[in-house]
C-alpha atoms as a PDB file:
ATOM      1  CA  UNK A   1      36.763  22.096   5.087  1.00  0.00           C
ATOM      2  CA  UNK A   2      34.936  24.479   3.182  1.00  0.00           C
ATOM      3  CA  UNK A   3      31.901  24.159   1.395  1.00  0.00           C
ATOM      4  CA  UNK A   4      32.057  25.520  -2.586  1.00  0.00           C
ATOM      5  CA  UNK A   5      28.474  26.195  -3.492  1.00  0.00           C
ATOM      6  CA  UNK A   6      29.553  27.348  -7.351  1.00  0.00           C
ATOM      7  CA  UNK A   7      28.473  24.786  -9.456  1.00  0.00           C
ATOM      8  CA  UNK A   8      30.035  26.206 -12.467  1.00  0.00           C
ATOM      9  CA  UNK A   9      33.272  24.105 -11.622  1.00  0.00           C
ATOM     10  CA  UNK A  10      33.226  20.829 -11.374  1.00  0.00           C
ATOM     11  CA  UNK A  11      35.512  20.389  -7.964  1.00  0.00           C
ATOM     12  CA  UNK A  12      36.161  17.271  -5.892  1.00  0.00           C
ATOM     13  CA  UNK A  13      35.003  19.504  -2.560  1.00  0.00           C
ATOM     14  CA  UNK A  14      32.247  17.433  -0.923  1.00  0.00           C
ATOM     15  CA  UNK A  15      29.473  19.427  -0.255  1.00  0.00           C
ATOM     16  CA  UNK A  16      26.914  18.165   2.285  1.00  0.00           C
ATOM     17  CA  UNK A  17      24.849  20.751   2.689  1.00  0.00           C
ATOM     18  CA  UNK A  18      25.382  24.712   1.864  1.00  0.00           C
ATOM     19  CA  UNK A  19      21.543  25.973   2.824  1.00  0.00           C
ATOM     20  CA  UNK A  20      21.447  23.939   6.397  1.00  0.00           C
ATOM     21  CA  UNK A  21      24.442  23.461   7.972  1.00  0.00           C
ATOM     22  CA  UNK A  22      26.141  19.834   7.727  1.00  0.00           C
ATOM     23  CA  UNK A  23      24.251  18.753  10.730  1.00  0.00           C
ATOM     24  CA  UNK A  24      20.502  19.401  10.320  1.00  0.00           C
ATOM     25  CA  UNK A  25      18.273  16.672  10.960  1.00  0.00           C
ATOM     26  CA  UNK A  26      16.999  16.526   7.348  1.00  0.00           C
ATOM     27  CA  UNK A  27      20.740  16.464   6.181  1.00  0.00           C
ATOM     28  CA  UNK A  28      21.232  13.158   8.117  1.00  0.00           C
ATOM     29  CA  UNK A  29      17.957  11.477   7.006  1.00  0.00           C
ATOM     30  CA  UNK A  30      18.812  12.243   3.390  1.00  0.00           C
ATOM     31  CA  UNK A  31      22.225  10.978   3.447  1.00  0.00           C
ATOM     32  CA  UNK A  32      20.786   7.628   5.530  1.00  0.00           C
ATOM     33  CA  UNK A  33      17.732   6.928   2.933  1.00  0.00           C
ATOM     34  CA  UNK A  34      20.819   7.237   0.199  1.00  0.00           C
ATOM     35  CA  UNK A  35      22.573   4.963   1.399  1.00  0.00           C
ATOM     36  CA  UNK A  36      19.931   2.327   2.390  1.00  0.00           C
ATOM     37  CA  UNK A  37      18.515   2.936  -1.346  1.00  0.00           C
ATOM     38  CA  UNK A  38      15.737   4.543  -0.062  1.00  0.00           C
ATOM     39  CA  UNK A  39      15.545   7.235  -2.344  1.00  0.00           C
ATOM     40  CA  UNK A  40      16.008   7.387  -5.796  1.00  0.00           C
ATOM     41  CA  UNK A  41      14.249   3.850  -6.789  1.00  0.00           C
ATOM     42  CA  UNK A  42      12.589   2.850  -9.833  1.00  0.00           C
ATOM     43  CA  UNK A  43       8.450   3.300 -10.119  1.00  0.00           C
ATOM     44  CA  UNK A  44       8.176  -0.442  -9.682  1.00  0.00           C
ATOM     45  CA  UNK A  45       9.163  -0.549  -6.719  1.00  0.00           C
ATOM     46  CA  UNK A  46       7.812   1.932  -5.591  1.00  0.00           C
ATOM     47  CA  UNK A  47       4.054   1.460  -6.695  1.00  0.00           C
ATOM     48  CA  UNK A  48       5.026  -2.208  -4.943  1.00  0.00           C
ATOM     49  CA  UNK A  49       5.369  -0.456  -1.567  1.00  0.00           C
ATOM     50  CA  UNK A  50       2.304   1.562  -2.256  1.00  0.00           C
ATOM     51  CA  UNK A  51       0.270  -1.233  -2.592  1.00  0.00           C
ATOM     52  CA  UNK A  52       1.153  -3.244   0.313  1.00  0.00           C
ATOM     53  CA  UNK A  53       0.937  -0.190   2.666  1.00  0.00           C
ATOM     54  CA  UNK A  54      -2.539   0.443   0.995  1.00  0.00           C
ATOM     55  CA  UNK A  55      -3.360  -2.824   1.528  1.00  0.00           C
ATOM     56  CA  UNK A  56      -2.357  -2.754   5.447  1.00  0.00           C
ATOM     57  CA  UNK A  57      -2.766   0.126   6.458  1.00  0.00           C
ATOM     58  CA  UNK A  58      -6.816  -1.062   7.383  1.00  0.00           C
ATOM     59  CA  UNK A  59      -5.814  -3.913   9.657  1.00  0.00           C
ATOM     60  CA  UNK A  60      -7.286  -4.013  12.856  1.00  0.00           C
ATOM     61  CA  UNK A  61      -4.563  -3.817  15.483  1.00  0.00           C
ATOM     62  CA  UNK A  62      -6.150  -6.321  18.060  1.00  0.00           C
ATOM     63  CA  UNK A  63      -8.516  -7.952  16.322  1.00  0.00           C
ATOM     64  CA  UNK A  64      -8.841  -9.960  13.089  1.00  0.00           C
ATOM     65  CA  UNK A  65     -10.629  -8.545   9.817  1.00  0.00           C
ATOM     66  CA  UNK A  66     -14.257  -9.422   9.219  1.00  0.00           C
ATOM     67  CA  UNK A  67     -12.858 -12.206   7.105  1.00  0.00           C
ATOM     68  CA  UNK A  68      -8.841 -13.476   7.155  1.00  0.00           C
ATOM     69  CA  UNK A  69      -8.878 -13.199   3.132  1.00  0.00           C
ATOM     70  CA  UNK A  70      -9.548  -9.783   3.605  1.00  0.00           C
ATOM     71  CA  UNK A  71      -7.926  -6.357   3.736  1.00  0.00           C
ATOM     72  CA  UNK A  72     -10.693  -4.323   4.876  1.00  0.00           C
ATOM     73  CA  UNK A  73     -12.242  -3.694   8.343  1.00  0.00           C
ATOM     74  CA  UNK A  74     -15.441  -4.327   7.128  1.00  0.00           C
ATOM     75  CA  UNK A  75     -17.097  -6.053   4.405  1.00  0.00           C
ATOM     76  CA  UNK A  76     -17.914  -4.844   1.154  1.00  0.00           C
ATOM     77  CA  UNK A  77     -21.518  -4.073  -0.189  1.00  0.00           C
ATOM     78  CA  UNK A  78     -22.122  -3.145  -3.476  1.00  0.00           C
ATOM     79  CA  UNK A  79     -26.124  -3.227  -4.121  1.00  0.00           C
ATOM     80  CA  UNK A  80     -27.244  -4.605  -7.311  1.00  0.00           C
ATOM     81  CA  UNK A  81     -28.490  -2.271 -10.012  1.00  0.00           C
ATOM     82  CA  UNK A  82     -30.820  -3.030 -12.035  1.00  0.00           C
ATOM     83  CA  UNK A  83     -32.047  -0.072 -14.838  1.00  0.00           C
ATOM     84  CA  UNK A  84     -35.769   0.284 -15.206  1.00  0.00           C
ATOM     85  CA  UNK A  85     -35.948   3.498 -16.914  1.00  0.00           C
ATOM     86  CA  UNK A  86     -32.862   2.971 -19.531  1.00  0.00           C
ATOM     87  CA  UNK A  87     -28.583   3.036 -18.545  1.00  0.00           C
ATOM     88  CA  UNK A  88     -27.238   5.056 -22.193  1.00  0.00           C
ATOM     89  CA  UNK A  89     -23.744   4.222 -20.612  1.00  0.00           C
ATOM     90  CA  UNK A  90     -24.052   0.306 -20.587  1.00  0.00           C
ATOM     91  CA  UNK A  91     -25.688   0.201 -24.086  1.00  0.00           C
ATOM     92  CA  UNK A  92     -29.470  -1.387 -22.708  1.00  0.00           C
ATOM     93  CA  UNK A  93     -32.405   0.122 -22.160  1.00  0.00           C
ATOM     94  CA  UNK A  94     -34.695  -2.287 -19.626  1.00  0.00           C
ATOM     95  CA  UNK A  95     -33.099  -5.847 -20.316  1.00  0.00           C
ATOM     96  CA  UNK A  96     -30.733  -7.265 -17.690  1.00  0.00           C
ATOM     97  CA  UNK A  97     -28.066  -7.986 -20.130  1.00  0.00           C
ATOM     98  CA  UNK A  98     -24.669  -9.139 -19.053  1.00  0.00           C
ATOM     99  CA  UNK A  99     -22.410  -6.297 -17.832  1.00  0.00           C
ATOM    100  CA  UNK A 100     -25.659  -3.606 -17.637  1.00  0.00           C
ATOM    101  CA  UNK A 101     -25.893  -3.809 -13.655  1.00  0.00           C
ATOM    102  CA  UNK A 102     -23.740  -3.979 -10.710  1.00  0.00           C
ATOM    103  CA  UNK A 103     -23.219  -7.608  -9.868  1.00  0.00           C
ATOM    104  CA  UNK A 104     -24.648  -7.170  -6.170  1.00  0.00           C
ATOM    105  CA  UNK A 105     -23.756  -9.090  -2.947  1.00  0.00           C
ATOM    106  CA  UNK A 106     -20.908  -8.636   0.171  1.00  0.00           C
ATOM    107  CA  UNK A 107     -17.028  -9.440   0.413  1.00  0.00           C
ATOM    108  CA  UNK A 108     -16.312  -8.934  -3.188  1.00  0.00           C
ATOM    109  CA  UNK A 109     -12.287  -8.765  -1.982  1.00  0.00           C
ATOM    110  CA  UNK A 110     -12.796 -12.471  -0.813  1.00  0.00           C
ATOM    111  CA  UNK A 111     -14.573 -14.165  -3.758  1.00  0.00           C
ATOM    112  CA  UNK A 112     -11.591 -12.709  -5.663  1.00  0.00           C
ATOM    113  CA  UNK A 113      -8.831 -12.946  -3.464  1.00  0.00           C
ATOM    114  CA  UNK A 114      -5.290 -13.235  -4.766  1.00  0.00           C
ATOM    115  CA  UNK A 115      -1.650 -14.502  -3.240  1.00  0.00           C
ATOM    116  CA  UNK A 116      -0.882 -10.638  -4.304  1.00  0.00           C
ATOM    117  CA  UNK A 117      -2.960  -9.194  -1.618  1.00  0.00           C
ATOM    118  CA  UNK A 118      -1.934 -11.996   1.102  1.00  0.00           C
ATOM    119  CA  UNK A 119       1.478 -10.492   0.531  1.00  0.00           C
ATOM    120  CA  UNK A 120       0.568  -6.965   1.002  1.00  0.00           C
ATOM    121  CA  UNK A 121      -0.731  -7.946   4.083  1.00  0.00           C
ATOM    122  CA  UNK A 122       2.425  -9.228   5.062  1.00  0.00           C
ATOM    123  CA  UNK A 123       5.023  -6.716   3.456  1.00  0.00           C
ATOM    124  CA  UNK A 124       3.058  -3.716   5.435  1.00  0.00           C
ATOM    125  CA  UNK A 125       4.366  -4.120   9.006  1.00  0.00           C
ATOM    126  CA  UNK A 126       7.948  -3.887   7.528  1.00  0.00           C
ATOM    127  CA  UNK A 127       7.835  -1.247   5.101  1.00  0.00           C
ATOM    128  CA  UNK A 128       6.848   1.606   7.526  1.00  0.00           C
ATOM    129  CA  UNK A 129       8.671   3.847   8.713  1.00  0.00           C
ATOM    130  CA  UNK A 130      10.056   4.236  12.612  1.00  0.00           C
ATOM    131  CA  UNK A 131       8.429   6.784  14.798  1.00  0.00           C
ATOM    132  CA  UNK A 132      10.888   6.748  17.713  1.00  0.00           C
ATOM    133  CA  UNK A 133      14.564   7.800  17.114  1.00  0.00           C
ATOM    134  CA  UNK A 134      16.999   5.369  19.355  1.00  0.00           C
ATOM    135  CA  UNK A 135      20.616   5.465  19.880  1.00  0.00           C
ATOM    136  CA  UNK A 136      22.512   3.644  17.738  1.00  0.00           C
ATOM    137  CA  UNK A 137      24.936   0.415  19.510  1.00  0.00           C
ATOM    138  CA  UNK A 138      27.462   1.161  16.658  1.00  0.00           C
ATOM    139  CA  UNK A 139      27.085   3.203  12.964  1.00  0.00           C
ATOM    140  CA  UNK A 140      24.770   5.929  12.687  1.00  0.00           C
ATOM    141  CA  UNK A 141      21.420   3.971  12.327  1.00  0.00           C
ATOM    142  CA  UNK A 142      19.134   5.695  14.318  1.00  0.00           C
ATOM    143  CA  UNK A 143      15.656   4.461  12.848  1.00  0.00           C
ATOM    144  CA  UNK A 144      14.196   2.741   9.964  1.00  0.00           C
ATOM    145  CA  UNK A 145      13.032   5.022   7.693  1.00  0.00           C
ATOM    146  CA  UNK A 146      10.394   3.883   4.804  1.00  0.00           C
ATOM    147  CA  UNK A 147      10.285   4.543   0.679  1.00  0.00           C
ATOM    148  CA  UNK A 148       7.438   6.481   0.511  1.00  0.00           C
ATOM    149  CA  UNK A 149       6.858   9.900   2.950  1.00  0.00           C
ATOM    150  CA  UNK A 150       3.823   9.019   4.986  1.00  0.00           C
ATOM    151  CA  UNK A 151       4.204   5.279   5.244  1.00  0.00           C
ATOM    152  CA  UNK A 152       4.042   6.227   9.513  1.00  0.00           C
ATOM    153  CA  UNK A 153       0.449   7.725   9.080  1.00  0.00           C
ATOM    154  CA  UNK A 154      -0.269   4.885   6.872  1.00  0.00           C
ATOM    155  CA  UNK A 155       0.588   2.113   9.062  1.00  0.00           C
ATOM    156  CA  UNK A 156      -0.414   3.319  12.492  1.00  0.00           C
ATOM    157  CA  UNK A 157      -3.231   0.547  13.123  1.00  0.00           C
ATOM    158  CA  UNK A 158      -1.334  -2.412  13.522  1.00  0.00           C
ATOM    159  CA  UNK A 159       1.516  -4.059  14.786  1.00  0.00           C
ATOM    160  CA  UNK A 160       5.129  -4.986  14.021  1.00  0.00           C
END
């Protein structure tokens, strides 16, 4: 079989790759995230996968978080701020008006925890992708590959 790399003419020739070679190692990962429907997805899903590897990729691998409800190693600290000399971007000068400071105190993430970010937690471990290449019992599966391109650096702190 021959490959026909003139795409003037519309032929029926399958082409699998002309640059490569048919059997290239990035051939077959292309042709296997096509068919899983790895590849060419919407932005919804993919700024879903985003998020939960974002939100995993800080789990501790042998230990719990500082809290359960979170999704950082450690807590969060945001100092409160309050202007003494004037803040020209909150509209007040020296009054501690609602919304002119920071609202101060640790584990912000908890006190506003959502279902959303429990199931980021949970979607993580699944979504990467697979390091080691195995040989497949039957088919051509030889790992599971994620949506997005670093999802292995992403997820390397915890477990499956």
């Amino acid at each position: 079989m021959s490959c026909n790399c003139n795409y003037a003419l519309a032929t029926n020739t399958p082409c699998i790759s002309c640059v490569n070679g048919a059997n290239s190692v990035a051939t077959q990962t292309i042709i296997q995230k096509r068919i899983w429907g790895q590849v060419r997805t919407d932005s919804a899903q993919y700024t879903m996968n985003l998020a939960a590897l974002t939100s995993g990729a800080a789990l501790l691998a042998t230990t719990t978080n500082w809290n359960q409800m979170s999704d950082r190693v450690s807590a969060a600290v945001q100092p409160p701020l309050h202007p003494t000399r004037g803040n020209s971007l909150r509209r007040t000068l020296t009054s501690d008006r609602p919304g002119a400071g920071n609202p101060g105190g640790q584990g912000v993430d908890v006190k506003h925890d959502s279902y959303a970010r429990y199931l980021n937690k949970k979607k993580a471990s699944t979504l990467k992708t697979q390091t080691q290449i195995s040989v497949p019992v039957y088919g051509n599966k030889t790992r599971m590959t994620g949506l997005l391109a670093n999802s292995v650096n992403c997820c390397n702190s915890f477990s499956t």
